[in-house]
PDB file of N, CA and C in Angstrom:
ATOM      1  N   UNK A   1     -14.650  -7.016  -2.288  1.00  0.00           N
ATOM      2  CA  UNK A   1     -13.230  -6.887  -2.478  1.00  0.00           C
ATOM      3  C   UNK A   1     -12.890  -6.446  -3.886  1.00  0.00           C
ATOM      4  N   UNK A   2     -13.433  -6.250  -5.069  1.00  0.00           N
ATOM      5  CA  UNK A   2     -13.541  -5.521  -5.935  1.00  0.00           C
ATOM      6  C   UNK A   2     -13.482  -4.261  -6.152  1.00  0.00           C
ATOM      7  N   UNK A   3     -13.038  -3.846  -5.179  1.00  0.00           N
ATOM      8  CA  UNK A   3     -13.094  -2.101  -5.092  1.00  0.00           C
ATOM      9  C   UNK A   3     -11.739  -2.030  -6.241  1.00  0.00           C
ATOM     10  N   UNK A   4     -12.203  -0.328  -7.126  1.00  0.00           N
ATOM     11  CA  UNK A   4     -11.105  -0.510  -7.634  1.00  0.00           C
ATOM     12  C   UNK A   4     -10.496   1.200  -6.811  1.00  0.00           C
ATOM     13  N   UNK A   5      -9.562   1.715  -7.674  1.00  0.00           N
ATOM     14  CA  UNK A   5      -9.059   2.568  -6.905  1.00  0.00           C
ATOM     15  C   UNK A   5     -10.208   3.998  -7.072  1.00  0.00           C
ATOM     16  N   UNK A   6     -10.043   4.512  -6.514  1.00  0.00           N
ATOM     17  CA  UNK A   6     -11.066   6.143  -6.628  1.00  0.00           C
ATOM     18  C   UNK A   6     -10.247   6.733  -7.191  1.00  0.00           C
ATOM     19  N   UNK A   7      -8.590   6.870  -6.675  1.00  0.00           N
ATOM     20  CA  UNK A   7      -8.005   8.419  -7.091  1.00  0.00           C
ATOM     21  C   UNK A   7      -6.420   7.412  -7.631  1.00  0.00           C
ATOM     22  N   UNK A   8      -6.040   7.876  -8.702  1.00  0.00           N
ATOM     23  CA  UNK A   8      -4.323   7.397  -8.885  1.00  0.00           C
ATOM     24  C   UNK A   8      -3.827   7.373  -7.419  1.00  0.00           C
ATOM     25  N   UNK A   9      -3.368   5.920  -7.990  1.00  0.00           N
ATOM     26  CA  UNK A   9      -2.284   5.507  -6.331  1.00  0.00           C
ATOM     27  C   UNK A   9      -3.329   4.861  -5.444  1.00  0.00           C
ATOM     28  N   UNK A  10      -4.407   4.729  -5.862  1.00  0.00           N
ATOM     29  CA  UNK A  10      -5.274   3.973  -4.791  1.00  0.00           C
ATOM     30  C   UNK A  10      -5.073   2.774  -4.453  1.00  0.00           C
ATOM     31  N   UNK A  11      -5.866   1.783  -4.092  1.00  0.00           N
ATOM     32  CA  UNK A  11      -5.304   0.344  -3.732  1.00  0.00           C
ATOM     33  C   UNK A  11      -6.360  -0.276  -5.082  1.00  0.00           C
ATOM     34  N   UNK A  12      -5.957  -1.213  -5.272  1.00  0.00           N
ATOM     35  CA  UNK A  12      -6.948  -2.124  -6.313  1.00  0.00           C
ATOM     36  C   UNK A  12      -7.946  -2.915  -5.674  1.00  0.00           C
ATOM     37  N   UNK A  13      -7.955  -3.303  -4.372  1.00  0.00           N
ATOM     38  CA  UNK A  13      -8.692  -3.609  -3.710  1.00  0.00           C
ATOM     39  C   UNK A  13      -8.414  -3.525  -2.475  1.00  0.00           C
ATOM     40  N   UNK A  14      -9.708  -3.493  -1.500  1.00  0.00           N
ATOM     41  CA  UNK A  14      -9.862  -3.496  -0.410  1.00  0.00           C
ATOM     42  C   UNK A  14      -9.071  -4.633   0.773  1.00  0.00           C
ATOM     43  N   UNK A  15      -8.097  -4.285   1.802  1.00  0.00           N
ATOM     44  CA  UNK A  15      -7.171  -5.243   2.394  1.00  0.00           C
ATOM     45  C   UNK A  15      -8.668  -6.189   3.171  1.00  0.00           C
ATOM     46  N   UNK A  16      -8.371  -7.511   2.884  1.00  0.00           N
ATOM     47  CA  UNK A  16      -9.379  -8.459   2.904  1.00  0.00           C
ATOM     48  C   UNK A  16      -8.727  -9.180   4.406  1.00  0.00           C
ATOM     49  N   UNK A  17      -9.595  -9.761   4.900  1.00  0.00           N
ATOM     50  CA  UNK A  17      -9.414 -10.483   6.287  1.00  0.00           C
ATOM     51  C   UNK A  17      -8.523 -11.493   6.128  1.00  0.00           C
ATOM     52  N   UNK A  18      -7.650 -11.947   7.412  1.00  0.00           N
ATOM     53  CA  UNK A  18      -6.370 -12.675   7.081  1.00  0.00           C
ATOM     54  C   UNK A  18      -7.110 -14.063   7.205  1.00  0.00           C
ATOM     55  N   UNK A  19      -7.970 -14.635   6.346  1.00  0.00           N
ATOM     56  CA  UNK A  19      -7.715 -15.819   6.461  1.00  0.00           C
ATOM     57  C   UNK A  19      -7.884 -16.477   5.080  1.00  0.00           C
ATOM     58  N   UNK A  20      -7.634 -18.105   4.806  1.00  0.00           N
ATOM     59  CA  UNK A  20      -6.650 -18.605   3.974  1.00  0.00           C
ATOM     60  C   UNK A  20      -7.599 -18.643   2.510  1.00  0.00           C
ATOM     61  N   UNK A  21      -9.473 -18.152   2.431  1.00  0.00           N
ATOM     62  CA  UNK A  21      -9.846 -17.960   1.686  1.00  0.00           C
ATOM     63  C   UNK A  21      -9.887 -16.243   1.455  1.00  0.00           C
ATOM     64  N   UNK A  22      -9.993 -15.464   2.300  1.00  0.00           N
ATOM     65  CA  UNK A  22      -9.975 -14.279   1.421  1.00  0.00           C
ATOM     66  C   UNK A  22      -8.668 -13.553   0.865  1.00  0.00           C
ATOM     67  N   UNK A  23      -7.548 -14.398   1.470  1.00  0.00           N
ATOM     68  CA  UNK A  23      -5.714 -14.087   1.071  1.00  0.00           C
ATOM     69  C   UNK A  23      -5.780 -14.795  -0.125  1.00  0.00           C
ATOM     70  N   UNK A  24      -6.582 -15.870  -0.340  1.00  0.00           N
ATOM     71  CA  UNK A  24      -6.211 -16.646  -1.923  1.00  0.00           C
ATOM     72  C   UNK A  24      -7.131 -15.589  -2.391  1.00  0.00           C
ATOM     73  N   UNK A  25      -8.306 -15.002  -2.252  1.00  0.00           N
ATOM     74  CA  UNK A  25      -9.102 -14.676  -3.501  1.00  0.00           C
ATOM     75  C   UNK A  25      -8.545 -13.509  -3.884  1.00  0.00           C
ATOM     76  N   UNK A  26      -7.755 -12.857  -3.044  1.00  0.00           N
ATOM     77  CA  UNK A  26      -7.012 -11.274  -3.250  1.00  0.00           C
ATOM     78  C   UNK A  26      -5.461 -11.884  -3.789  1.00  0.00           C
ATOM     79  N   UNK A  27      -4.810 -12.741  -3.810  1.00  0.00           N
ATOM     80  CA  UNK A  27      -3.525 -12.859  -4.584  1.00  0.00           C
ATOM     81  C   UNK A  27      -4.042 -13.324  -5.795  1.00  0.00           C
ATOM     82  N   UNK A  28      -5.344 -14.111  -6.057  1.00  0.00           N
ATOM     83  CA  UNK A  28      -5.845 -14.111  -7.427  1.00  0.00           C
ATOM     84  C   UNK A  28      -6.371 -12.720  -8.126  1.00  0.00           C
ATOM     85  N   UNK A  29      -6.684 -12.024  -7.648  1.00  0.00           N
ATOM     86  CA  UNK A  29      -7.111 -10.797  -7.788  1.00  0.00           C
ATOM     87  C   UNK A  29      -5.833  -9.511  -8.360  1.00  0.00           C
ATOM     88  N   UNK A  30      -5.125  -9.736  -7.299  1.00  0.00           N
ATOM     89  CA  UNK A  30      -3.683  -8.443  -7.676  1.00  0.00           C
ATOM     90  C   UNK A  30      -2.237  -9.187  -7.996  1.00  0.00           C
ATOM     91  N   UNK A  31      -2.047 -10.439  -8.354  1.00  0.00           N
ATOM     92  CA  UNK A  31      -0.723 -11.105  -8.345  1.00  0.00           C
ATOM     93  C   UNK A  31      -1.363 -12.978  -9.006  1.00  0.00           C
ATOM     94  N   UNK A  32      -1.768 -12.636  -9.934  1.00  0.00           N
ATOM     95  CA  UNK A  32      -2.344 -14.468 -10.280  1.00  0.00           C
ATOM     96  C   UNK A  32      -1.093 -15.168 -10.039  1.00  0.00           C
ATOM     97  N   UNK A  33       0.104 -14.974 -10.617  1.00  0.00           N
ATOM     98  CA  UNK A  33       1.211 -15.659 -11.220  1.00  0.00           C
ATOM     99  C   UNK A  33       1.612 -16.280  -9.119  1.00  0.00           C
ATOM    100  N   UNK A  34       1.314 -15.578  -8.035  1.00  0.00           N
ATOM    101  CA  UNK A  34       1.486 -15.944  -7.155  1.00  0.00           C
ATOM    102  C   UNK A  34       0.643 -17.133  -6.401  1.00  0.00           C
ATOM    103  N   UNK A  35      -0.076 -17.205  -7.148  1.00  0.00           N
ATOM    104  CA  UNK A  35      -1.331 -18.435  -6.640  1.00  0.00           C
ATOM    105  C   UNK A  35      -0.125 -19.912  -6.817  1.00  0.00           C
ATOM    106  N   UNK A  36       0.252 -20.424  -7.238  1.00  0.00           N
ATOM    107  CA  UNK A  36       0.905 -21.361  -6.985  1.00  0.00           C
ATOM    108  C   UNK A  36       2.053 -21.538  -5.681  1.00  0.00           C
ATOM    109  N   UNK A  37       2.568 -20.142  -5.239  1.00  0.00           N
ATOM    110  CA  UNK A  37       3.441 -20.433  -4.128  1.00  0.00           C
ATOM    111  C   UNK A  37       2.219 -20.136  -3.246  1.00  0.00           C
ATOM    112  N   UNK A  38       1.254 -19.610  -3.198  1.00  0.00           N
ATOM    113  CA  UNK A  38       0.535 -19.503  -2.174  1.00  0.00           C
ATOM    114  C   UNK A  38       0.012 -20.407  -1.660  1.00  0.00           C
ATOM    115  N   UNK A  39      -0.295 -21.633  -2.562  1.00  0.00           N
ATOM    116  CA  UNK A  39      -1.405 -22.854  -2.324  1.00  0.00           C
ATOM    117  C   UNK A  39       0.035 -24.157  -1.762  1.00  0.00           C
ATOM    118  N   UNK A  40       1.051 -24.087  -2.601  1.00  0.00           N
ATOM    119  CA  UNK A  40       2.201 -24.643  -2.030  1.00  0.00           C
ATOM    120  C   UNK A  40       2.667 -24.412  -0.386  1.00  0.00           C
ATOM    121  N   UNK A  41       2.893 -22.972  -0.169  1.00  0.00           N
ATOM    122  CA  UNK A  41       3.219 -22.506   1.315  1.00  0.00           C
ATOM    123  C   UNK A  41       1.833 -22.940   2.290  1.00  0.00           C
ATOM    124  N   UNK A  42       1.034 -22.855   1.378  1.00  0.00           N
ATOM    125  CA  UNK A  42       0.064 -23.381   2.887  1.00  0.00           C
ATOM    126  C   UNK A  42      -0.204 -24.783   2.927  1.00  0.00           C
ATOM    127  N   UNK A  43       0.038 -25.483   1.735  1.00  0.00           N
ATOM    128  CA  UNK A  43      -0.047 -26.802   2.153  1.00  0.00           C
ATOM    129  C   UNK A  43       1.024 -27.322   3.297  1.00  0.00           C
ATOM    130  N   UNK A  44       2.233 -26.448   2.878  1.00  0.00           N
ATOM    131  CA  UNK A  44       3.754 -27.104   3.964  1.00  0.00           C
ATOM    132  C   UNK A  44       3.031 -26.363   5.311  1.00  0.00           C
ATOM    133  N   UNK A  45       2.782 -25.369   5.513  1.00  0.00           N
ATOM    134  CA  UNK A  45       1.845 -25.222   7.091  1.00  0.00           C
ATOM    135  C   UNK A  45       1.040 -25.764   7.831  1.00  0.00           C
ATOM    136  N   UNK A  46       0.384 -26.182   6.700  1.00  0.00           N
ATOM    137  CA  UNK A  46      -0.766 -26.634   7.403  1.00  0.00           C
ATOM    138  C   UNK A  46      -0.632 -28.182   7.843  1.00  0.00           C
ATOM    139  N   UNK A  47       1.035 -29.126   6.930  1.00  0.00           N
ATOM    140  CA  UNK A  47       1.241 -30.093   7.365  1.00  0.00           C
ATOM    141  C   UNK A  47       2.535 -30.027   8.544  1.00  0.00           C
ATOM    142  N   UNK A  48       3.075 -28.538   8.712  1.00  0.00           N
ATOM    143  CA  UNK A  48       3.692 -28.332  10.066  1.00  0.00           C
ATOM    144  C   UNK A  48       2.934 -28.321  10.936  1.00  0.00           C
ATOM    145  N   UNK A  49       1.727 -27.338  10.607  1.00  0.00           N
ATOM    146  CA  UNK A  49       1.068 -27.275  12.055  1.00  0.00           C
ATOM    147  C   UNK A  49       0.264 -28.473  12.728  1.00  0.00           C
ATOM    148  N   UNK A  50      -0.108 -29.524  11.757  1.00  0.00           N
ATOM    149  CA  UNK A  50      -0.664 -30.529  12.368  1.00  0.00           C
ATOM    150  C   UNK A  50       0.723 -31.669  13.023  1.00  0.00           C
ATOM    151  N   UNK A  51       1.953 -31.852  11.866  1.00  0.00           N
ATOM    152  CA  UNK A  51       2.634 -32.262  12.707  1.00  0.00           C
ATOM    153  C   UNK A  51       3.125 -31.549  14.132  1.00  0.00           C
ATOM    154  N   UNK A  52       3.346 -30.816  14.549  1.00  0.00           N
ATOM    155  CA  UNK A  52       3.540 -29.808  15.584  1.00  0.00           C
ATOM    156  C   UNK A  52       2.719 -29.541  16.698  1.00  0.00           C
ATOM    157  N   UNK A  53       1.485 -29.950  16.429  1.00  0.00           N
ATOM    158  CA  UNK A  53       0.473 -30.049  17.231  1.00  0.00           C
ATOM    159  C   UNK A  53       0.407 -28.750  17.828  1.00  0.00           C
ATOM    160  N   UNK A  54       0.440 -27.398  16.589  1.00  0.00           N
ATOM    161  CA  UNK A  54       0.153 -26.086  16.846  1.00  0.00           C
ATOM    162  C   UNK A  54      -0.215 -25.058  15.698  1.00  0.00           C
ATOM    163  N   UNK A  55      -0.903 -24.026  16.124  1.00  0.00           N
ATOM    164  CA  UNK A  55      -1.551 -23.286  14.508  1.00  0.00           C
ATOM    165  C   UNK A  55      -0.316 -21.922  14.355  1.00  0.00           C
ATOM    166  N   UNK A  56       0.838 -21.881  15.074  1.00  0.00           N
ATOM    167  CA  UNK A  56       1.519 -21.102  14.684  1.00  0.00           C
ATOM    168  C   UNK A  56       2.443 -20.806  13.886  1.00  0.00           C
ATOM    169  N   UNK A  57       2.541 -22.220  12.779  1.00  0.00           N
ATOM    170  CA  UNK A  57       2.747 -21.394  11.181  1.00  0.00           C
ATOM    171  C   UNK A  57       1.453 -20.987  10.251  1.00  0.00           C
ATOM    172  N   UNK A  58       0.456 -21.474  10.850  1.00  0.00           N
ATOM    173  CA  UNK A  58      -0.578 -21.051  10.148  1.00  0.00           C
ATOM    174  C   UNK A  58      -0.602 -19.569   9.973  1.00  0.00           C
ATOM    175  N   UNK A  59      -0.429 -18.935  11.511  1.00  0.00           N
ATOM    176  CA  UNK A  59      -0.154 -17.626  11.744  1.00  0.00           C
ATOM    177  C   UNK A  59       0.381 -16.818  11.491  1.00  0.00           C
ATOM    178  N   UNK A  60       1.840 -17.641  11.269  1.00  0.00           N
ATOM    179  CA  UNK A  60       2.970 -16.761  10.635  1.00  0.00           C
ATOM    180  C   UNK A  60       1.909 -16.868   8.926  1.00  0.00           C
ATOM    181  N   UNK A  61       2.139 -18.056   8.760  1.00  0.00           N
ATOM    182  CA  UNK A  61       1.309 -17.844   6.945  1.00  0.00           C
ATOM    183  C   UNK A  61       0.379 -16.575   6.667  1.00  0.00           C
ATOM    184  N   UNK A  62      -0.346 -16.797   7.533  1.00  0.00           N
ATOM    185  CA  UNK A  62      -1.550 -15.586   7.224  1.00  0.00           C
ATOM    186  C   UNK A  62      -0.845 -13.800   6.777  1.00  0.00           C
ATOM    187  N   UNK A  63       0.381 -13.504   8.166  1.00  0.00           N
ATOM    188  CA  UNK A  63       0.433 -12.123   7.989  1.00  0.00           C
ATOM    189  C   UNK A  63       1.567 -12.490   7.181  1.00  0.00           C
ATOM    190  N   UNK A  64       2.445 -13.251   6.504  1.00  0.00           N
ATOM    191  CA  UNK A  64       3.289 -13.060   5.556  1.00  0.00           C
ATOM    192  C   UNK A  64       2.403 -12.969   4.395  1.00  0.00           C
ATOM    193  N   UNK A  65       0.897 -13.665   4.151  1.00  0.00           N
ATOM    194  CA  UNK A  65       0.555 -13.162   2.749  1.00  0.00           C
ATOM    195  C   UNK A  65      -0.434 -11.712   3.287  1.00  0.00           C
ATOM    196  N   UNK A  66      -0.443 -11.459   4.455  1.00  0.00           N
ATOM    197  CA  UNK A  66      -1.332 -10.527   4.574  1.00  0.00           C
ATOM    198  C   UNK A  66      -0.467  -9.257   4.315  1.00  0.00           C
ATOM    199  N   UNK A  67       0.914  -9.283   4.757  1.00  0.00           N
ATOM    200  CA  UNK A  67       1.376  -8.415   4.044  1.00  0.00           C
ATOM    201  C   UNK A  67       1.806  -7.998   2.624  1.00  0.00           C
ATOM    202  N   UNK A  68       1.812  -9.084   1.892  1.00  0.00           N
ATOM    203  CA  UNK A  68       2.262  -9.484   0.614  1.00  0.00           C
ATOM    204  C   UNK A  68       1.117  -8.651  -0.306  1.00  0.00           C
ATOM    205  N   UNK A  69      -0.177  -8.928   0.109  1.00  0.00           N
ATOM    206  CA  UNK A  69      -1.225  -8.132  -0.497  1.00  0.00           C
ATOM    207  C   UNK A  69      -1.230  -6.706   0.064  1.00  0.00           C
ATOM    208  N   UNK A  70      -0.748  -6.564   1.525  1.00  0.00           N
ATOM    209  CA  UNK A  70      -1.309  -5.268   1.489  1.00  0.00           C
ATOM    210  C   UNK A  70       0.314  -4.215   1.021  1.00  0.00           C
ATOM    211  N   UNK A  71       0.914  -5.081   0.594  1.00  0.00           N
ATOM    212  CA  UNK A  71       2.013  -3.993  -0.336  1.00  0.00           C
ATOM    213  C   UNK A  71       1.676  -3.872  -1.549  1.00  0.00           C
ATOM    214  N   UNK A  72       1.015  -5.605  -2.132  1.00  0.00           N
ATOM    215  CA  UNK A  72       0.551  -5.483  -3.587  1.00  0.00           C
ATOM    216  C   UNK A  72      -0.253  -4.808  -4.367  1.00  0.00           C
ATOM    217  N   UNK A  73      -1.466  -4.561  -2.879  1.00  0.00           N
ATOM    218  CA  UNK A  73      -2.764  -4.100  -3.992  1.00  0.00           C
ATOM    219  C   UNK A  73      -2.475  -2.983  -4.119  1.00  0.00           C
ATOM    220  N   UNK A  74      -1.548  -2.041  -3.664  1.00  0.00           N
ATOM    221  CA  UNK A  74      -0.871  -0.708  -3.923  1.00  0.00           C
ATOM    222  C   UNK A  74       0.016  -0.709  -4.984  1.00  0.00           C
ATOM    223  N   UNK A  75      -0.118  -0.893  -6.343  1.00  0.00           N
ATOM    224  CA  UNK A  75       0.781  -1.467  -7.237  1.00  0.00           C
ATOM    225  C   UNK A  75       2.327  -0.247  -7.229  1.00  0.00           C
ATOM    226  N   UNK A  76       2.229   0.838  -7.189  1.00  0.00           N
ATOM    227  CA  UNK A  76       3.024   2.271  -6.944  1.00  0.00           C
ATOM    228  C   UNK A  76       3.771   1.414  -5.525  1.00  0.00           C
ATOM    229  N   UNK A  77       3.269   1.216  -4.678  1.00  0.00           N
ATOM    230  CA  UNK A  77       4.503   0.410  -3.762  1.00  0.00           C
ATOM    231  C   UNK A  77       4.621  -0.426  -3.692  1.00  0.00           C
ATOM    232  N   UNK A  78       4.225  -1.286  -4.567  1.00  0.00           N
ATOM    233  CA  UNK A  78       5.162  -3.190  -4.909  1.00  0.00           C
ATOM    234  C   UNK A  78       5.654  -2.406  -5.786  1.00  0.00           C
ATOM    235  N   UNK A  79       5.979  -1.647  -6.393  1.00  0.00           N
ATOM    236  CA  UNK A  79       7.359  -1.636  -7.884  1.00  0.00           C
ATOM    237  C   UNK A  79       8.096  -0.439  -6.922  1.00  0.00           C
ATOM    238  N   UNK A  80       7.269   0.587  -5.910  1.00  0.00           N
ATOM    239  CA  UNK A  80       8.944   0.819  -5.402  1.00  0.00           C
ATOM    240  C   UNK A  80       9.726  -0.017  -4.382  1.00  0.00           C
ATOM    241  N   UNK A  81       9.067  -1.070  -3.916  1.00  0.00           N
ATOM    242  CA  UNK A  81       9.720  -2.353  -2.977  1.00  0.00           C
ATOM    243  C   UNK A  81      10.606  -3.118  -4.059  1.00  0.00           C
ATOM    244  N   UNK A  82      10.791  -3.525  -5.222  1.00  0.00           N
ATOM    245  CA  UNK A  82      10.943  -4.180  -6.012  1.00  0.00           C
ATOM    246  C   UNK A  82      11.907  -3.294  -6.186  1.00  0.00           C
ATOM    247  N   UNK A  83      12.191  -1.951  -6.817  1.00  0.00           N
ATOM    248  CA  UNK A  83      13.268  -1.456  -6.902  1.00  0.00           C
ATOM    249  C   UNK A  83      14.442  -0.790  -5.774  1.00  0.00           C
ATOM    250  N   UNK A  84      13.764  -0.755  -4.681  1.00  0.00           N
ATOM    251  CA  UNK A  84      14.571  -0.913  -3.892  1.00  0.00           C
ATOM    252  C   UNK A  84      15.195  -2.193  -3.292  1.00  0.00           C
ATOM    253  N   UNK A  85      14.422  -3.159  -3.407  1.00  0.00           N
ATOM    254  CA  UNK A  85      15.108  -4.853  -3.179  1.00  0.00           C
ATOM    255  C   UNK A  85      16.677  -5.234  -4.265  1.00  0.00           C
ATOM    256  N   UNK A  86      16.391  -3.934  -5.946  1.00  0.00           N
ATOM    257  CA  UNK A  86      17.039  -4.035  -6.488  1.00  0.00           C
ATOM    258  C   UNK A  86      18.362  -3.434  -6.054  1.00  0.00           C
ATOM    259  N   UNK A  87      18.330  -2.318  -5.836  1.00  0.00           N
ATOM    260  CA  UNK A  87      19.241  -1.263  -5.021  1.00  0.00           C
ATOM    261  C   UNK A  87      19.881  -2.105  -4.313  1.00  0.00           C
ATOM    262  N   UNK A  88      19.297  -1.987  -3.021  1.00  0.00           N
ATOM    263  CA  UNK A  88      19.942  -3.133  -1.927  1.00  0.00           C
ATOM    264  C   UNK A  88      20.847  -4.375  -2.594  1.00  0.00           C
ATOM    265  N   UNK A  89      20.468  -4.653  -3.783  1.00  0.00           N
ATOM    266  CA  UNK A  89      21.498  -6.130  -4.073  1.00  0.00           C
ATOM    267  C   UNK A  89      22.733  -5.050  -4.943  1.00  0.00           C
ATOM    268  N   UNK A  90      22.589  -4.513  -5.362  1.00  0.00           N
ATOM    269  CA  UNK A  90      23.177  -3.453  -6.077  1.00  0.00           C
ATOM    270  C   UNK A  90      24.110  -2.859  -5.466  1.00  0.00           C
ATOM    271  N   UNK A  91      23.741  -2.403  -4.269  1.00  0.00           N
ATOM    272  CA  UNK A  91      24.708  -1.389  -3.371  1.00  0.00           C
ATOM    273  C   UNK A  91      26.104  -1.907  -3.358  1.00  0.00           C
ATOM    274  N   UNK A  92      27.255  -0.725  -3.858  1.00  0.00           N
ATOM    275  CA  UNK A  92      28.500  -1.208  -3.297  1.00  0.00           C
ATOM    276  C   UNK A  92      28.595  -0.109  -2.247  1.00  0.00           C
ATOM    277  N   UNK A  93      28.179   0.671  -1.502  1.00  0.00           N
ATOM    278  CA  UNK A  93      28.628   1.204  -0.368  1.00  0.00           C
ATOM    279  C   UNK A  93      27.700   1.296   0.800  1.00  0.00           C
ATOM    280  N   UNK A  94      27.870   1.366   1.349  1.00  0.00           N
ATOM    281  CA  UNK A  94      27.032   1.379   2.840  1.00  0.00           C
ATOM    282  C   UNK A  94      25.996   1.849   3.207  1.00  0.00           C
ATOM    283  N   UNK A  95      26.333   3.192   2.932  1.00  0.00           N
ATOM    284  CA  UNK A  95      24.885   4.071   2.651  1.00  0.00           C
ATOM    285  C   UNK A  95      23.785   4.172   2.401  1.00  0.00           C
ATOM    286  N   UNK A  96      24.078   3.344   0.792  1.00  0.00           N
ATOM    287  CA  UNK A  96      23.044   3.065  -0.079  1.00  0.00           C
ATOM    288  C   UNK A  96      22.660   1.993  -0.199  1.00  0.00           C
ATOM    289  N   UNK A  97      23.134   1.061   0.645  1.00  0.00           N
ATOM    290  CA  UNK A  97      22.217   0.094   1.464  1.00  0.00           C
ATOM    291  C   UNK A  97      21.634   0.229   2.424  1.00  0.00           C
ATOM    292  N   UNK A  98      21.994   1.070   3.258  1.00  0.00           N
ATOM    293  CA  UNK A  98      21.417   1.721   4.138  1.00  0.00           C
ATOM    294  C   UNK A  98      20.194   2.158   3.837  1.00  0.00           C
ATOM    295  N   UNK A  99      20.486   3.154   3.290  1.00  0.00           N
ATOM    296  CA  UNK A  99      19.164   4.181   2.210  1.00  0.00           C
ATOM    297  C   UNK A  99      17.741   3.252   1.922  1.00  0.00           C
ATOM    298  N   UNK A 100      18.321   2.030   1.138  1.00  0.00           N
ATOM    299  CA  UNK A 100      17.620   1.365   0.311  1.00  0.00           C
ATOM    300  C   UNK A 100      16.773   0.571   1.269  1.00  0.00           C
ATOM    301  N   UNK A 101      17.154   0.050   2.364  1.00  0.00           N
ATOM    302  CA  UNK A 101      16.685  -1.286   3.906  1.00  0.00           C
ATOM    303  C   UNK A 101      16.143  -0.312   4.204  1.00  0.00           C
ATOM    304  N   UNK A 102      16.019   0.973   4.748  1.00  0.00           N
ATOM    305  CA  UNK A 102      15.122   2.443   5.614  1.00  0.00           C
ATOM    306  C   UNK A 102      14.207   2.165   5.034  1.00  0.00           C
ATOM    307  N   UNK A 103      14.023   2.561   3.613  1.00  0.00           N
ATOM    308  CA  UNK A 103      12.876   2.297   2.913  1.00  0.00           C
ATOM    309  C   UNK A 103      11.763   1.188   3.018  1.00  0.00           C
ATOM    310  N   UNK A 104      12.767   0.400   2.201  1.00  0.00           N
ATOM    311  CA  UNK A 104      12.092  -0.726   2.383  1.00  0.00           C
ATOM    312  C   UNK A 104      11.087  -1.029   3.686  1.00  0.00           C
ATOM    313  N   UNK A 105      11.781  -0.780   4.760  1.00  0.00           N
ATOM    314  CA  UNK A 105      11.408  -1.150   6.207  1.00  0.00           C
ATOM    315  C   UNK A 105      10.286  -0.325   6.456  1.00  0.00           C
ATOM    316  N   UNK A 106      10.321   1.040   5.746  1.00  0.00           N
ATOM    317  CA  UNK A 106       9.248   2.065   5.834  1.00  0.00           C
ATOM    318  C   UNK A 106       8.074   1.452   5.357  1.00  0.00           C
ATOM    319  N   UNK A 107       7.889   0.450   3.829  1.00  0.00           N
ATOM    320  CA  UNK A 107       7.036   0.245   3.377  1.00  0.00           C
ATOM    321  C   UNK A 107       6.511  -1.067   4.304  1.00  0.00           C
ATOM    322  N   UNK A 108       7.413  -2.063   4.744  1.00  0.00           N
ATOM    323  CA  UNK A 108       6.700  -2.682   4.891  1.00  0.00           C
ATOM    324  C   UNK A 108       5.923  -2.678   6.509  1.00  0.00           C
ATOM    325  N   UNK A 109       6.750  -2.134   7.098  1.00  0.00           N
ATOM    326  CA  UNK A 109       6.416  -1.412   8.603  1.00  0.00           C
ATOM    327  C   UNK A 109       4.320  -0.842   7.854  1.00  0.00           C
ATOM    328  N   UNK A 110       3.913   0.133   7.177  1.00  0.00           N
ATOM    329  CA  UNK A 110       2.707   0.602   6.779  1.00  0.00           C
ATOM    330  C   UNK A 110       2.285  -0.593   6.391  1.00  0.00           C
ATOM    331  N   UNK A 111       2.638  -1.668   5.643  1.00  0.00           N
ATOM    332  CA  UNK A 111       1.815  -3.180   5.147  1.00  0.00           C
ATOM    333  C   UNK A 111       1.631  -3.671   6.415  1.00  0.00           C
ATOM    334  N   UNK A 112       2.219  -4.064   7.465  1.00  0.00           N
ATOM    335  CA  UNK A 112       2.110  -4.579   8.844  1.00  0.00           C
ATOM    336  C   UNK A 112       0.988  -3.903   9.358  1.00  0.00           C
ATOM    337  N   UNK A 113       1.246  -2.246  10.042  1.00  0.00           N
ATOM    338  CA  UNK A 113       0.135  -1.945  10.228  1.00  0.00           C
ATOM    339  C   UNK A 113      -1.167  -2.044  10.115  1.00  0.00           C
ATOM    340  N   UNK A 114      -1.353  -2.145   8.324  1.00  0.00           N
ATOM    341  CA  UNK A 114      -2.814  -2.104   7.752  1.00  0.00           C
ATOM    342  C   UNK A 114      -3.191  -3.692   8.086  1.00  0.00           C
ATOM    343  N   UNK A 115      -2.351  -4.517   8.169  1.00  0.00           N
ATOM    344  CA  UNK A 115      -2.733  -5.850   8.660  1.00  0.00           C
ATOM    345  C   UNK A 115      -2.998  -6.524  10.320  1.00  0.00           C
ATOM    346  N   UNK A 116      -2.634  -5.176  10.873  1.00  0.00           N
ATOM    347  CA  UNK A 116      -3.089  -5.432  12.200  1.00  0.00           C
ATOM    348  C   UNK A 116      -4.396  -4.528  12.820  1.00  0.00           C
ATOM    349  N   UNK A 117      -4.874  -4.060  11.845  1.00  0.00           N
ATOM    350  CA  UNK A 117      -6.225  -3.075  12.097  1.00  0.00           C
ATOM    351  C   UNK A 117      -7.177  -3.856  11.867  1.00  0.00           C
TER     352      UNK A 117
END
């Protein structure tokens, strides 16, 4: 998982398997400062899913950080998600909220994907 990029715009590393050790070793890897909500959110899951007597926040957990990395390790599209999240709060007309959610939805629609391959 050390891969670094080959060509500008590459990924910093390789999208790593969704589970709860190779999602921590890749948010330590491309986002340190996120290791504390990460280890927090899965502790509250993992004490839903046992109260619940089911692994489906575990599930949800996995592809919310599985997408989280696979927007991150693309650093060129976590800062244009970030500035369009800005936009969007920004927008006074319709449009350009409009404009700004398309996007967005574009990027993370390709993070989904790469997390279901």
């Amino acid at each position: 998982m050390a891969e670094q990029p080959s060509a500008p715009g590459g990924p910093l590393i390789s999208m790593p398997a969704l589970t709860p050790a190779a999602l921590r070793a890749a948010v330590a890897q491309i986002a340190p400062a996120q290791l504390p909500s990460f280890a927090e959110h899965l502790d509250r899951v993992v004490e839903q899913a046992a109260t619940q007597s089911t692994i489906a926040p575990l599930r949800t957990f996995l592809l919310w950080w599985g997408e989280f990395v696979a927007i991150e390790r693309y650093p060129a599209r976590a800062a244009r998600l970030r500035e369009l999240e800005a936009a969007a709060e920004e927008a006074t007309d319709r449009e350009a909220l409009r404009s700004a959610l398309a996007e967005m939805r574009q990027i993370t629609d390709v993070a989904q994907r790469e997390i279901s391959v």
